[in-house]
Protein backbone atom coordinates (compact mmCIF):
# COMPACT_ATOMS: atom_id res chain seq x y z
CA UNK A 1 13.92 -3.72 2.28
CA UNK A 2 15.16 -1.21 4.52
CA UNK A 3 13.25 0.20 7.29
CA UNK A 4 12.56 4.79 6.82
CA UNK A 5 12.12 6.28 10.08
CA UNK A 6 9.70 8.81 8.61
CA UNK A 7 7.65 5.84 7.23
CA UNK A 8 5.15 4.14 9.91
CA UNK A 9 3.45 1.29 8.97
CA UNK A 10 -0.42 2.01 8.69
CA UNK A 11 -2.45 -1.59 8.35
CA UNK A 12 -1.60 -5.00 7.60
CA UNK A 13 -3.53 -7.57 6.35
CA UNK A 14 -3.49 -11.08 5.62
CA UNK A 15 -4.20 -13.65 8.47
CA UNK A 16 -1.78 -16.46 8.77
CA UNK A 17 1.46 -14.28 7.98
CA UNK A 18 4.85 -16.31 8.19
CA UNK A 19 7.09 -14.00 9.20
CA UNK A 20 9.67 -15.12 6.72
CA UNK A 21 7.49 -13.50 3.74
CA UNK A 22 9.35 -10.96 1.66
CA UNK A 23 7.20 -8.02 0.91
CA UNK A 24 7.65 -5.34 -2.48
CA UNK A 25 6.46 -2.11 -2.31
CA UNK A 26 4.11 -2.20 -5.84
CA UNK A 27 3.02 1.32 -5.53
CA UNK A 28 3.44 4.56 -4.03
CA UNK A 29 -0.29 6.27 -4.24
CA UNK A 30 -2.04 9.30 -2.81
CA UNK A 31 -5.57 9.42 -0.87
CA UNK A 32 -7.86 8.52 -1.63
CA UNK A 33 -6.64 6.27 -4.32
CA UNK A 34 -5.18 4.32 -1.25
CA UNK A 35 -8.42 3.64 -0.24
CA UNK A 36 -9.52 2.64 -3.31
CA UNK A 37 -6.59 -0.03 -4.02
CA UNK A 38 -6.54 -1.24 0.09
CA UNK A 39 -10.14 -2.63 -0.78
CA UNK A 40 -9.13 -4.08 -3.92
CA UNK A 41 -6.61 -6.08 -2.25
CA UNK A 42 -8.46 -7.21 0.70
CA UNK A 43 -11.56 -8.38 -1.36
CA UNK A 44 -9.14 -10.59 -3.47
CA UNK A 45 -7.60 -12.03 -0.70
CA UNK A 46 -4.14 -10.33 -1.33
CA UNK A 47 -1.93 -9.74 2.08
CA UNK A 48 -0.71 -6.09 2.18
CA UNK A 49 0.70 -2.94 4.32
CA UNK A 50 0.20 0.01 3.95
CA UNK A 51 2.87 2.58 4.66
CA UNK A 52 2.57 6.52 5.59
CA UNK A 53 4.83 9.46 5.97
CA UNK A 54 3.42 11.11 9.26
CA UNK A 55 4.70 13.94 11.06
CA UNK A 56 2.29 14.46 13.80
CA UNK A 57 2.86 18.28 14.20
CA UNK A 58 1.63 18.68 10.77
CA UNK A 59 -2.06 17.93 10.81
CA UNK A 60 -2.48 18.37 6.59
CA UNK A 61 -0.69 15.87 4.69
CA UNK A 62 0.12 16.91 1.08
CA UNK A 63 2.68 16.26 -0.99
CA UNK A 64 5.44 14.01 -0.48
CA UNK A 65 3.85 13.68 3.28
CA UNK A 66 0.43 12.51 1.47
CA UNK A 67 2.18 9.35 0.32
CA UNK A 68 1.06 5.66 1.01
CA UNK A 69 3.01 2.68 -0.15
CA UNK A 70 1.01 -0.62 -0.88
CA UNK A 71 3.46 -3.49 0.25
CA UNK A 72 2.60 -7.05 -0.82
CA UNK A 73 4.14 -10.17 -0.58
CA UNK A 74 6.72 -11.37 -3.11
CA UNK A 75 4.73 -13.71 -4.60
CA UNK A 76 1.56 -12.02 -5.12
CA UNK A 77 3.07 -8.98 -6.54
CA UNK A 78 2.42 -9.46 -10.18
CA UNK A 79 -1.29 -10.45 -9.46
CA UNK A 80 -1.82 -6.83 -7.22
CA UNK A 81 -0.36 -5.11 -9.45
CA UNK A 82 -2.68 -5.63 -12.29
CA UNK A 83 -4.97 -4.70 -10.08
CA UNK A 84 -4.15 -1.77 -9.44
CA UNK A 85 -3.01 -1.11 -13.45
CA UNK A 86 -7.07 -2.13 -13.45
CA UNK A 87 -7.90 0.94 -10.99
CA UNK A 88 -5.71 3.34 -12.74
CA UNK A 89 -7.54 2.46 -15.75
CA UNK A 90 -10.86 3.01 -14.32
CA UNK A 91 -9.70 6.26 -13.07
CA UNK A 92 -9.05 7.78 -16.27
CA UNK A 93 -12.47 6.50 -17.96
């Protein structure tokens, strides 16, 4: 995965990263549905990253400049995104 320059990486989590871990963007969300899905992940233990489009001179984000991206490993993408399938569902309920 290429690096953006406009994207900045927010948070990562996951102790015990190997730095040889691929990571797949699963999702490209708005606030505060990030927040939402970021505590998802941590509680089941899933690493992740969050990235944001930031342009410090602007201090509203909306839009395309409101987006996050939920990164996870490779090998736990199928089981995050479920989870967040499970959120969206919730959502519209």
């Amino acid at each position: 995965m290429g690096t953006n320059p406009l994207y900045k990486p927010e948070d990562s989590h996951g102790a015990g990263e190997s730095p040889a871990v691929s990571w797949i963007r699963i999702a490209k969300i708005y606030p505060p549905q990030d927040l939402i899905v970021s505590s998802m992940l941590k509680s089941c233990g899933i690493p992740f990253k969050t990235q944001r489009r930031e342009v410090s001179q602007l201090p509203v984000s909306i839009g395309p400049l409101a987006e996050v991206e939920i990164l996870v490993p490779l090998n736990r993408a199928d089981e995050a995104r479920a989870l967040i399938e499970e959120v969206e569902e919730t959502e519209k309920e």
